[in-house]
Protein backbone atom coordinates (compact mmCIF):
# COMPACT_ATOMS: atom_id res chain seq x y z
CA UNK A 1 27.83 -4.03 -12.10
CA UNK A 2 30.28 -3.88 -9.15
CA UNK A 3 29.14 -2.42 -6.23
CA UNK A 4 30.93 0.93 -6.46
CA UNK A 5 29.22 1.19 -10.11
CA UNK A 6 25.81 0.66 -8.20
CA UNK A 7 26.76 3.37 -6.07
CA UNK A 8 27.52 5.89 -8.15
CA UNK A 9 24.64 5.21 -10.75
CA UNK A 10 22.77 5.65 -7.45
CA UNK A 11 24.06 9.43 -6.62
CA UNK A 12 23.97 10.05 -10.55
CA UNK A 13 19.70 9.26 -10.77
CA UNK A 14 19.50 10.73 -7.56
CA UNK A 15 20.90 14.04 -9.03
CA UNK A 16 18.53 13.52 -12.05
CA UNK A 17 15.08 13.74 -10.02
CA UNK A 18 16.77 16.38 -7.81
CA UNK A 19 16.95 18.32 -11.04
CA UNK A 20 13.06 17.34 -11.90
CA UNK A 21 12.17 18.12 -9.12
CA UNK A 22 13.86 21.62 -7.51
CA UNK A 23 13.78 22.73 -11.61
CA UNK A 24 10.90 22.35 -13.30
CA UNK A 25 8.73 24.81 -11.39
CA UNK A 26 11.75 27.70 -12.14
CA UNK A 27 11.61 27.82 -15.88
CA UNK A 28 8.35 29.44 -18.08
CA UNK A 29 6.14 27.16 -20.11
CA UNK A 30 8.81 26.94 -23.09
CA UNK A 31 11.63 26.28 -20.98
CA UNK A 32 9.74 23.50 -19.21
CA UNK A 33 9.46 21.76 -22.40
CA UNK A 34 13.39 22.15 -22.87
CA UNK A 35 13.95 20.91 -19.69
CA UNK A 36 12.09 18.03 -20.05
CA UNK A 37 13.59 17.16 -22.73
CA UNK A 38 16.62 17.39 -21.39
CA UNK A 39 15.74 15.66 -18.49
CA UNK A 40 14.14 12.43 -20.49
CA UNK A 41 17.79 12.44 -21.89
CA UNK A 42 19.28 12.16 -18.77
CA UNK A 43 17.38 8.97 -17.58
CA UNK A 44 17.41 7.72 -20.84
CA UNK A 45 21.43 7.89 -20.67
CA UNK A 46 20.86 5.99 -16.86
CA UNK A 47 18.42 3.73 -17.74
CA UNK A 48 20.88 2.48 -21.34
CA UNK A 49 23.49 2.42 -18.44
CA UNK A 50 21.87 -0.10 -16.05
CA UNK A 51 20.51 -2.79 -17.40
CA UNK A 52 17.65 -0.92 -19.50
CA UNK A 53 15.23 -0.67 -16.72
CA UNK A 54 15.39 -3.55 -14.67
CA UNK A 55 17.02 -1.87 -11.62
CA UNK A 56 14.65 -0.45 -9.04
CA UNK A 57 16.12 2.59 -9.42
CA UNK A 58 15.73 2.98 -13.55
CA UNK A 59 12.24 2.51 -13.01
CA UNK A 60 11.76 5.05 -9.85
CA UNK A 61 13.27 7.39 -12.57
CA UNK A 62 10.96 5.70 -15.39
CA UNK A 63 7.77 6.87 -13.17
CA UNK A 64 9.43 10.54 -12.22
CA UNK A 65 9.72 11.62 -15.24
CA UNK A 66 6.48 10.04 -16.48
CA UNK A 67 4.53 11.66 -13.87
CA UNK A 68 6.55 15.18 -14.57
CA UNK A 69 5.73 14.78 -18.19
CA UNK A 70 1.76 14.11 -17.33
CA UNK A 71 1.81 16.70 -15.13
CA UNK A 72 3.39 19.53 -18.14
CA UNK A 73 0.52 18.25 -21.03
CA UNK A 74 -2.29 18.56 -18.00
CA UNK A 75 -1.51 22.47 -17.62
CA UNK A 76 -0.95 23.05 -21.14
């Protein structure tokens, strides 16, 4: 991957957990379930992208949206 590639997969999983992150705790118990969905999708797209996983930042996003996922089944 060149190094502009790098960058921009970079920006694009940073935008990912921004969206975990500043979104989760908006949406009602249903729509968290959506989102998360939709989230796993997104790093699932990323992580197909680069090299399935073995970049640092594939598995940063990996271990976001395990813990995110964890942290919806504990308050159900």
């Amino acid at each position: 991957m060149s190094v502009i590639g790098e960058i921009q997969m970079s920006s694009f999983l940073s935008d990912i957990t921004f969206l975990a992150y500043a979104g989760y705790n908006q949406f009602a118990d249903l729509d968290r379930k959506v989102f998360l969905v939709f989230i796993l999708h997104l790093a699932h797209m990323s992580i197909d992208i680069i090299t399935a996983g073995v970049h640092p930042l594939a598995r940063l996003i990996l271990s976001l949206v395990k813990k995110i996922s964890l942290q919806s089944k504990t308050q159900e």
